[in-house]
PDB file of N, CA and C in Angstrom:
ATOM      1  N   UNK A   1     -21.955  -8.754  12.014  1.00  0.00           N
ATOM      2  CA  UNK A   1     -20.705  -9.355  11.652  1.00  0.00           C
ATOM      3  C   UNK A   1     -19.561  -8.459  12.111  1.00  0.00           C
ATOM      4  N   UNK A   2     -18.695  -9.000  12.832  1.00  0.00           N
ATOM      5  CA  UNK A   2     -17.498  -8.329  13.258  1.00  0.00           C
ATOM      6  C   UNK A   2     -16.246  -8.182  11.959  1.00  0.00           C
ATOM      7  N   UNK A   3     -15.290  -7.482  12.859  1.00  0.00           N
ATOM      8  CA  UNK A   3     -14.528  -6.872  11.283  1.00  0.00           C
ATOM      9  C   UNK A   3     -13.519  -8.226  11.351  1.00  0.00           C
ATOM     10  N   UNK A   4     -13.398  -8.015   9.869  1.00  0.00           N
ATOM     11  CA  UNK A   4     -11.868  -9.488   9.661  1.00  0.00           C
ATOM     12  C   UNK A   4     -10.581  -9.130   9.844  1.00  0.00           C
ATOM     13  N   UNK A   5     -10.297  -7.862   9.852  1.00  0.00           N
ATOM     14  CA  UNK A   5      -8.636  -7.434  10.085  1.00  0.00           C
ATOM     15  C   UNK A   5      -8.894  -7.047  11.365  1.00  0.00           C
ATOM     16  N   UNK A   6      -7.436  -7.046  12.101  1.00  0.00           N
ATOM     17  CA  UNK A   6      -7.102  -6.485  12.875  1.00  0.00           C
ATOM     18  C   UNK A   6      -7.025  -4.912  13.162  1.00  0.00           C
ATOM     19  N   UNK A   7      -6.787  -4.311  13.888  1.00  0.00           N
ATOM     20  CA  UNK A   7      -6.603  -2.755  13.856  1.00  0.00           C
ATOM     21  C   UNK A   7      -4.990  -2.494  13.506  1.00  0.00           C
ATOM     22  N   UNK A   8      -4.455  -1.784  13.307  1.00  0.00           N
ATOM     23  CA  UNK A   8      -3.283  -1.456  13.227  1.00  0.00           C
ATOM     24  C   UNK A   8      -2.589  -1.694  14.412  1.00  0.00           C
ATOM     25  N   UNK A   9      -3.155  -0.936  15.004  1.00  0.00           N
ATOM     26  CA  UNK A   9      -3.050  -0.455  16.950  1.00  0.00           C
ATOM     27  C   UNK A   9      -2.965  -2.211  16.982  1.00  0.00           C
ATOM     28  N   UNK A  10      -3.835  -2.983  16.727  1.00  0.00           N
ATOM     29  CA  UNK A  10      -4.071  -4.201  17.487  1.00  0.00           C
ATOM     30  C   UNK A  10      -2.612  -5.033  16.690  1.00  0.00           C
ATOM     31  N   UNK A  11      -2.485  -4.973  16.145  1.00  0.00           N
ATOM     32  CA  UNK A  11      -0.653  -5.609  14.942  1.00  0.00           C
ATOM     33  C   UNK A  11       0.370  -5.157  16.331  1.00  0.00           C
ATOM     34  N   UNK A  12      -0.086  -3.851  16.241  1.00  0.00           N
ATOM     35  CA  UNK A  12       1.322  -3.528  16.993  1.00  0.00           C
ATOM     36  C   UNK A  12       1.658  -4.301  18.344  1.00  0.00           C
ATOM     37  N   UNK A  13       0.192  -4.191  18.911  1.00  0.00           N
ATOM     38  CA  UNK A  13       0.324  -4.790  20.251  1.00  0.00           C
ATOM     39  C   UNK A  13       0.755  -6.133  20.648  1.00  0.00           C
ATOM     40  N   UNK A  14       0.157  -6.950  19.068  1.00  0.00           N
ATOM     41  CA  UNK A  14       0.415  -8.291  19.205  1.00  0.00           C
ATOM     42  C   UNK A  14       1.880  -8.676  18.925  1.00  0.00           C
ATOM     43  N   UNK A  15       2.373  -7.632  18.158  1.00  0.00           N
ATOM     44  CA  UNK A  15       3.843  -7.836  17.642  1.00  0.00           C
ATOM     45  C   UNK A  15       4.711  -7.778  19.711  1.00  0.00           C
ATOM     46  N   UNK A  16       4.297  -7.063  19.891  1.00  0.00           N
ATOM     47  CA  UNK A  16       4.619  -6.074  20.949  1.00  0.00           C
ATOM     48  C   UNK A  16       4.756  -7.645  22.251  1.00  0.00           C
ATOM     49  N   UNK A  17       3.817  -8.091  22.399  1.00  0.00           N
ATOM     50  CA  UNK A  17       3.410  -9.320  23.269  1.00  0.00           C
ATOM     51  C   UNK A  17       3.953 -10.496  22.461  1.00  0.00           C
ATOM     52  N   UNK A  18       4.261 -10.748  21.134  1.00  0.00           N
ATOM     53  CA  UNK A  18       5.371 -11.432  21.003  1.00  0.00           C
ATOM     54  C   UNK A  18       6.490 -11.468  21.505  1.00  0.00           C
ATOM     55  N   UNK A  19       7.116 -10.136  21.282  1.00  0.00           N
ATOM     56  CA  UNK A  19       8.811  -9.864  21.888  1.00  0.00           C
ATOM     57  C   UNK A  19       8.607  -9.542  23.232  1.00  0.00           C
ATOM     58  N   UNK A  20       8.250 -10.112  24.157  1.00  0.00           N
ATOM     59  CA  UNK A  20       7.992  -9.891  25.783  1.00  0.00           C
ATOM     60  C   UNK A  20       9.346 -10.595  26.217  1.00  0.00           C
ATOM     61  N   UNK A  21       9.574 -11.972  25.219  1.00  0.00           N
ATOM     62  CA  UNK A  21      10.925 -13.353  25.937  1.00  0.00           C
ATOM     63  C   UNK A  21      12.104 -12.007  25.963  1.00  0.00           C
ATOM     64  N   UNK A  22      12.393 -11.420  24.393  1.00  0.00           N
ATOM     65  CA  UNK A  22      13.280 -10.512  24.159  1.00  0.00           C
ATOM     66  C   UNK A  22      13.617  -9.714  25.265  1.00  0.00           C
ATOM     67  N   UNK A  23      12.046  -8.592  25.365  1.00  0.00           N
ATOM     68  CA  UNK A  23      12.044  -8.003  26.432  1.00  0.00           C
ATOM     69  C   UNK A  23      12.334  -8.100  27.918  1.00  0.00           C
ATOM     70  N   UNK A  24      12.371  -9.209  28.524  1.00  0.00           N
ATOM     71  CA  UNK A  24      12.947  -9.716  29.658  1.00  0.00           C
ATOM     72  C   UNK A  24      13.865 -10.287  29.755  1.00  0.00           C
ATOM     73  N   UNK A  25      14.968 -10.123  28.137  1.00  0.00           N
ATOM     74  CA  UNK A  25      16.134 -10.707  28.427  1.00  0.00           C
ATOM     75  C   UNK A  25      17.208  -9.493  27.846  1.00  0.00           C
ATOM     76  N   UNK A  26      16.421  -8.135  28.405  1.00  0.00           N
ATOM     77  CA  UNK A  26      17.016  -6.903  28.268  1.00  0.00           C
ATOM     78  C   UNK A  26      17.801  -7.225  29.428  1.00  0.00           C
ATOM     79  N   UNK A  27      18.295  -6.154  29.433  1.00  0.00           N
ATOM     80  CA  UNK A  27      18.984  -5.311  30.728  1.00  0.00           C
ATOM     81  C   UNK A  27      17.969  -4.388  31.745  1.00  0.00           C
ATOM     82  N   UNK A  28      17.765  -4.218  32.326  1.00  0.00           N
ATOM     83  CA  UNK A  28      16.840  -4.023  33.674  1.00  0.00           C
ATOM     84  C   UNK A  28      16.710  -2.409  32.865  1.00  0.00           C
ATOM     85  N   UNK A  29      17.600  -1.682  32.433  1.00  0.00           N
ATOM     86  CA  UNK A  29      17.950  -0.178  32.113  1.00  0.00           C
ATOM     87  C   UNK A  29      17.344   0.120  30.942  1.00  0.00           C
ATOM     88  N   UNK A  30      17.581  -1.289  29.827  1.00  0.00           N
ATOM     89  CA  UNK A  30      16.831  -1.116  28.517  1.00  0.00           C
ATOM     90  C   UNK A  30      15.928  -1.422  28.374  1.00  0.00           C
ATOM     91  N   UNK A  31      14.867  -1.747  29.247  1.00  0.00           N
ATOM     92  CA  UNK A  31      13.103  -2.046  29.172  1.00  0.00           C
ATOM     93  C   UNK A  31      12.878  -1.346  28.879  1.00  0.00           C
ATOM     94  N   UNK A  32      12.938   0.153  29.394  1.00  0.00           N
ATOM     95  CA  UNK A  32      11.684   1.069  29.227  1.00  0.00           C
ATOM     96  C   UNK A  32      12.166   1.723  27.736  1.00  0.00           C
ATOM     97  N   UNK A  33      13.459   1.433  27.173  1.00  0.00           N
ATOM     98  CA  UNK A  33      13.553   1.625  25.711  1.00  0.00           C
ATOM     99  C   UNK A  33      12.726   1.481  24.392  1.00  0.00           C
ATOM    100  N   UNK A  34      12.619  -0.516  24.910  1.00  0.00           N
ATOM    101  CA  UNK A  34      11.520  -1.201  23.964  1.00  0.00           C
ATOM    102  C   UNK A  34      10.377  -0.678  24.229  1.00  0.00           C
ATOM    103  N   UNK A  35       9.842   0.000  25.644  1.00  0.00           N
ATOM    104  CA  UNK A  35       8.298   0.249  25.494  1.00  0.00           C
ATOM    105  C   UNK A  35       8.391   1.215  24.711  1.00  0.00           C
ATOM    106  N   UNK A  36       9.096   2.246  25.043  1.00  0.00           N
ATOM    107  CA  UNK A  36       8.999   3.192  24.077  1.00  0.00           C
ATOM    108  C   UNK A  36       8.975   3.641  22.670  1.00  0.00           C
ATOM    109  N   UNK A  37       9.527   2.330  22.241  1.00  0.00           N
ATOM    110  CA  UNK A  37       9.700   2.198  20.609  1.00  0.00           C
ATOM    111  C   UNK A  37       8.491   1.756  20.248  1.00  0.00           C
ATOM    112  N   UNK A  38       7.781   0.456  20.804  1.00  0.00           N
ATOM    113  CA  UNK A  38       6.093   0.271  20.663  1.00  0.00           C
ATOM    114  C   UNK A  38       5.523   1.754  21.504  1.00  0.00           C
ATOM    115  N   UNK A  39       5.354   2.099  22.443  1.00  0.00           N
ATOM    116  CA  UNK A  39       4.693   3.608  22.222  1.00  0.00           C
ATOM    117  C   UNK A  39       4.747   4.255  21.409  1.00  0.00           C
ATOM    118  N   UNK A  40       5.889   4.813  20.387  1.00  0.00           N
ATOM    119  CA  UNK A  40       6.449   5.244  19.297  1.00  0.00           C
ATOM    120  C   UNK A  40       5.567   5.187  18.338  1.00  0.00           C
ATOM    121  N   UNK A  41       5.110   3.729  18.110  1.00  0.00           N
ATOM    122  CA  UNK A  41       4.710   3.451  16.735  1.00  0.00           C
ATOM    123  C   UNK A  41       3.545   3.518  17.163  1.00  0.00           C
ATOM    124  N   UNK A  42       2.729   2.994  18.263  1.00  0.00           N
ATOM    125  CA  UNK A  42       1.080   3.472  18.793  1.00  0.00           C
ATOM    126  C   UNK A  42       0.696   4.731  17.663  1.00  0.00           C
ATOM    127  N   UNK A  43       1.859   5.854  18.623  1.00  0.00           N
ATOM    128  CA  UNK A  43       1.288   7.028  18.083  1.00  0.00           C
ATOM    129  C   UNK A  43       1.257   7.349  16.579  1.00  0.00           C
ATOM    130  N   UNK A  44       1.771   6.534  15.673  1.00  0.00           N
ATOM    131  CA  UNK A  44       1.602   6.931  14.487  1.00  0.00           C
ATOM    132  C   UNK A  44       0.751   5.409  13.585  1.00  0.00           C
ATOM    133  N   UNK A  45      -0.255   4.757  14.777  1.00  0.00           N
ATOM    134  CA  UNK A  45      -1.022   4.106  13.885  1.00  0.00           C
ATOM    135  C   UNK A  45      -2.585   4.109  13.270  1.00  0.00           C
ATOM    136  N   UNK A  46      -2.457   6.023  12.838  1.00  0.00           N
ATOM    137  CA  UNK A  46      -3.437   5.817  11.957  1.00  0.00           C
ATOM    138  C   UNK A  46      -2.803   6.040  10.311  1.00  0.00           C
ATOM    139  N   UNK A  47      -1.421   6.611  10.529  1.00  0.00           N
ATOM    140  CA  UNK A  47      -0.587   6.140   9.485  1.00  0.00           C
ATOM    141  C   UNK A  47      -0.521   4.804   9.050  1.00  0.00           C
ATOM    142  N   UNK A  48      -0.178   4.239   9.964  1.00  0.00           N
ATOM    143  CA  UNK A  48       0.230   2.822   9.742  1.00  0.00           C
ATOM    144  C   UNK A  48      -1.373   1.985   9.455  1.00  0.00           C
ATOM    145  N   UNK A  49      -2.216   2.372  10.014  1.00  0.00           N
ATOM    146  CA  UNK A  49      -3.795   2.056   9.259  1.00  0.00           C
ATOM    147  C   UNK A  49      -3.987   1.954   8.007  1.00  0.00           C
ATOM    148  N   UNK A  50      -3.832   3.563   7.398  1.00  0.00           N
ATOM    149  CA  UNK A  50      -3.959   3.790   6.322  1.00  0.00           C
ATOM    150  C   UNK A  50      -3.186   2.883   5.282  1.00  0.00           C
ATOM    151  N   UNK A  51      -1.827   3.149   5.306  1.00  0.00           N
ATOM    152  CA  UNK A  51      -0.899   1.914   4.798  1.00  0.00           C
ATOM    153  C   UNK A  51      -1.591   0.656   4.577  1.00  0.00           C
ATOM    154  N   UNK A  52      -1.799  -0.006   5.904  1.00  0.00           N
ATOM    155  CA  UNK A  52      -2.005  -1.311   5.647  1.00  0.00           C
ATOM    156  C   UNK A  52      -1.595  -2.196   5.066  1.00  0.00           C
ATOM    157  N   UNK A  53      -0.244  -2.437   5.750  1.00  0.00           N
ATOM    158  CA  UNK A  53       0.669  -3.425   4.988  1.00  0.00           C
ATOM    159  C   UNK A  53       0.547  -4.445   5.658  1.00  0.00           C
ATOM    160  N   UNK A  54       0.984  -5.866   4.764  1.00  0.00           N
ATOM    161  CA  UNK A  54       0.837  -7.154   5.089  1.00  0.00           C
ATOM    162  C   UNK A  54       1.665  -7.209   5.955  1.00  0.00           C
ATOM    163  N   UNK A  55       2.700  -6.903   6.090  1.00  0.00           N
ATOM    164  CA  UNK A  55       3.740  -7.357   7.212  1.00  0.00           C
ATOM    165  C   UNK A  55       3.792  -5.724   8.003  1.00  0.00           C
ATOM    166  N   UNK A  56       3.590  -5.829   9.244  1.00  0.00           N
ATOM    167  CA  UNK A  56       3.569  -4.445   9.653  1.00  0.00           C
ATOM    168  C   UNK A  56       4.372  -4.375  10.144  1.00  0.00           C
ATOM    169  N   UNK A  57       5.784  -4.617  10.260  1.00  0.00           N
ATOM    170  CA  UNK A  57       7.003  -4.727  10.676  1.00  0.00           C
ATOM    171  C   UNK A  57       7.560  -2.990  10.041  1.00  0.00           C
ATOM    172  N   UNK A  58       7.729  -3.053   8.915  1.00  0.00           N
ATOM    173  CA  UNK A  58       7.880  -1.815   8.403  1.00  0.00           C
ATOM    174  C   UNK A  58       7.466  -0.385   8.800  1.00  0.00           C
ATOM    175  N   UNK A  59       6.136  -0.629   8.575  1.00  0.00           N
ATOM    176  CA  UNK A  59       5.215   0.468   9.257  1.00  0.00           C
ATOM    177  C   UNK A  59       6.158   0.707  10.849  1.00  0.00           C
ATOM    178  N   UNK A  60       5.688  -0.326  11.533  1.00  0.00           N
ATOM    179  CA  UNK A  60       6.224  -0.363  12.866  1.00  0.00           C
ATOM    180  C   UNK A  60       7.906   0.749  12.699  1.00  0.00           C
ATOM    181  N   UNK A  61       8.986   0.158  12.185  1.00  0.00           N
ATOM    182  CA  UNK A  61      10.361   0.416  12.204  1.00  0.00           C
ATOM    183  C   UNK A  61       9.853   2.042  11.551  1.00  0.00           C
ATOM    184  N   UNK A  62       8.921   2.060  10.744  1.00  0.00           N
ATOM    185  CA  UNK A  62       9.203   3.559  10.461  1.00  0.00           C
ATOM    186  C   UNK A  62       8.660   4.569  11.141  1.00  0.00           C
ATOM    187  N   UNK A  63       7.772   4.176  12.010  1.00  0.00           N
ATOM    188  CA  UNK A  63       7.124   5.116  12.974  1.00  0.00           C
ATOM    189  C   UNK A  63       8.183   5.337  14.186  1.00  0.00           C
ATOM    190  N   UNK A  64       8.840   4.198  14.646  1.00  0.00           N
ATOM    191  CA  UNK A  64      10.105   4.640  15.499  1.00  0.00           C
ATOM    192  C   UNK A  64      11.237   5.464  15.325  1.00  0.00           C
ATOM    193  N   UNK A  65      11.211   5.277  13.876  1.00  0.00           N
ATOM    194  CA  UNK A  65      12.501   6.409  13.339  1.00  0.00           C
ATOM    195  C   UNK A  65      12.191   7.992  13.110  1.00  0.00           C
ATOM    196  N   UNK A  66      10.705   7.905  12.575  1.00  0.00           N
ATOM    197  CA  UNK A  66       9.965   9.266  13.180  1.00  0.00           C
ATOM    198  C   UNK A  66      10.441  10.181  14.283  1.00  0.00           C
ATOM    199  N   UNK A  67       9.642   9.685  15.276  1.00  0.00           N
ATOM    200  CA  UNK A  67       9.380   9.855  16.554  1.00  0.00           C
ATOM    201  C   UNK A  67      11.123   9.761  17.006  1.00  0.00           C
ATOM    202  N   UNK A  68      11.901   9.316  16.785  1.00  0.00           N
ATOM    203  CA  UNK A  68      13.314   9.342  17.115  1.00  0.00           C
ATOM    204  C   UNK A  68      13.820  10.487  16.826  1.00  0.00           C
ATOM    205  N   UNK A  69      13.523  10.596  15.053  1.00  0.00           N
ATOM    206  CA  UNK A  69      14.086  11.832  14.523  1.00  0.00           C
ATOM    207  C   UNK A  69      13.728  13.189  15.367  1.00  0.00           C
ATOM    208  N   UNK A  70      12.298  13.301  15.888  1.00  0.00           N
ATOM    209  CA  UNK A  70      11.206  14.347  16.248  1.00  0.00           C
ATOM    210  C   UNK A  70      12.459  14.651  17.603  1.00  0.00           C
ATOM    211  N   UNK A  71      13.137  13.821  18.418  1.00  0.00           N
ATOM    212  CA  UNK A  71      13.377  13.993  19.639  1.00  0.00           C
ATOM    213  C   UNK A  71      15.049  14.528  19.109  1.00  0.00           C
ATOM    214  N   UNK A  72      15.774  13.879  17.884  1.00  0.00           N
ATOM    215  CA  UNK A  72      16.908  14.812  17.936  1.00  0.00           C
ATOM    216  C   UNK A  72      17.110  16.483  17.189  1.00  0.00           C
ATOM    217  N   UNK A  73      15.542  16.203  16.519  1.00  0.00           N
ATOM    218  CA  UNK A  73      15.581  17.813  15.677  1.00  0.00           C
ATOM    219  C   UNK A  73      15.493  18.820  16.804  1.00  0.00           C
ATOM    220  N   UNK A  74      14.485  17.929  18.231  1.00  0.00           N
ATOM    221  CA  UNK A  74      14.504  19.021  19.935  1.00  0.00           C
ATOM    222  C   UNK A  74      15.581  19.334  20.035  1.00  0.00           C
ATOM    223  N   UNK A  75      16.445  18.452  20.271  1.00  0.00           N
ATOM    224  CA  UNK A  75      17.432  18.629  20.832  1.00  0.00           C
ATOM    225  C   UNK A  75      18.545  19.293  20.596  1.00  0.00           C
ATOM    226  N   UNK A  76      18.712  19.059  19.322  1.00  0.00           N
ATOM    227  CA  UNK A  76      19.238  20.113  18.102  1.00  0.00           C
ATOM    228  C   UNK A  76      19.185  21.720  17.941  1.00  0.00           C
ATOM    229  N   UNK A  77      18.095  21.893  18.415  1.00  0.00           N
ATOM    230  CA  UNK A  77      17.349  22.799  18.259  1.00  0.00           C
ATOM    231  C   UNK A  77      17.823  23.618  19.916  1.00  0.00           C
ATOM    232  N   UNK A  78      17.281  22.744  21.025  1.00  0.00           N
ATOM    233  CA  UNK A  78      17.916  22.965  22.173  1.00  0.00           C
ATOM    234  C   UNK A  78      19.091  23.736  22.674  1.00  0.00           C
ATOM    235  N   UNK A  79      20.150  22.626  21.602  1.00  0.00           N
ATOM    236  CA  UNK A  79      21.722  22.458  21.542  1.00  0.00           C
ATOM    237  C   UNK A  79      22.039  23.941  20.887  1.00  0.00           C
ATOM    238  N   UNK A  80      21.285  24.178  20.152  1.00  0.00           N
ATOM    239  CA  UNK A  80      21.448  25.202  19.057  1.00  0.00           C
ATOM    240  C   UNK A  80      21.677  26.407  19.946  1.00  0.00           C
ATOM    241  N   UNK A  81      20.535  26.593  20.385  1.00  0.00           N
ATOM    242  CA  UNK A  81      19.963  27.733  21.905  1.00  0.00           C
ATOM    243  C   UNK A  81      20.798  27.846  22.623  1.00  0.00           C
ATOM    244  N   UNK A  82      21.419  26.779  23.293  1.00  0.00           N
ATOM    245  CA  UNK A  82      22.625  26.594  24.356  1.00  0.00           C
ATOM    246  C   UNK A  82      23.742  27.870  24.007  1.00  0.00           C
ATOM    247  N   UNK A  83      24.003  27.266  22.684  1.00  0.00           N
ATOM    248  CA  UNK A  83      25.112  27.510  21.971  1.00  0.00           C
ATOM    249  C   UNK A  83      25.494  29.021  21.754  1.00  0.00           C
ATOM    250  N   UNK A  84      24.348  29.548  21.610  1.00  0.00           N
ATOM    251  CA  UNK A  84      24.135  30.723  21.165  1.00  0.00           C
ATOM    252  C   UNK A  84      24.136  31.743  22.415  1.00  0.00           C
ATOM    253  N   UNK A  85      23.253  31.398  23.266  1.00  0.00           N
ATOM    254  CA  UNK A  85      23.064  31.623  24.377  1.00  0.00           C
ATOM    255  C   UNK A  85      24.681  31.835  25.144  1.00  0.00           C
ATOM    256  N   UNK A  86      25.549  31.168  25.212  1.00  0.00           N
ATOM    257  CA  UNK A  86      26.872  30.720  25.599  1.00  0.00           C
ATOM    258  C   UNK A  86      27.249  31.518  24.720  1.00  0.00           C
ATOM    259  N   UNK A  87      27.289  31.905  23.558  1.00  0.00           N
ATOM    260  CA  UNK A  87      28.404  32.762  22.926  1.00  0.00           C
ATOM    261  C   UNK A  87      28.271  34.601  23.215  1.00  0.00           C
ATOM    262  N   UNK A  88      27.325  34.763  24.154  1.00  0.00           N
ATOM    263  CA  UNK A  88      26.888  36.149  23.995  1.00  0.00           C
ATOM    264  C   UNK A  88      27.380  36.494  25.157  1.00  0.00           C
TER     265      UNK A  88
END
């Protein structure tokens, strides 16, 4: 007997292949945005496994804000270096 739920991973993807119309009625510049926000949440779906929420919309939006945050604490951090670096 095969399993009755989906995978997490497999939610996302399908969510993902829903918004394709969306996705091609980006801007040529903002495609590789949306992939990245579903890449985003890929990487945090054994979180989003565990969870296992009925609507995985959530899960989804919070794994992007993650992974968002992760890239301005770099940068921050970066910026910080610059800064310092420049004052000496």
């Amino acid at each position: 007997m095969g399993r009755t739920n989906p995978t997490f991973r497999d939610r996302i993807r399908r969510l993902e292949d829903e918004w394709q119309p969306f996705r091609r009625g980006l801007r040529r510049a903002d495609q590789p945005y949306f992939d990245q926000c579903f890449d985003d949440a890929v990487a945090h779906a054994a979180a989003g496994g565990q969870q296992n929420p009925v609507d995985p919309w959530q899960a989804l939006l919070l794994s992007i804000v993650i992974e968002q945050q992760r890239r301005i604490d770099a940068l921050e951090t970066e910026l910080a270096g610059t800064q310092s670096d420049s004052a000496e």
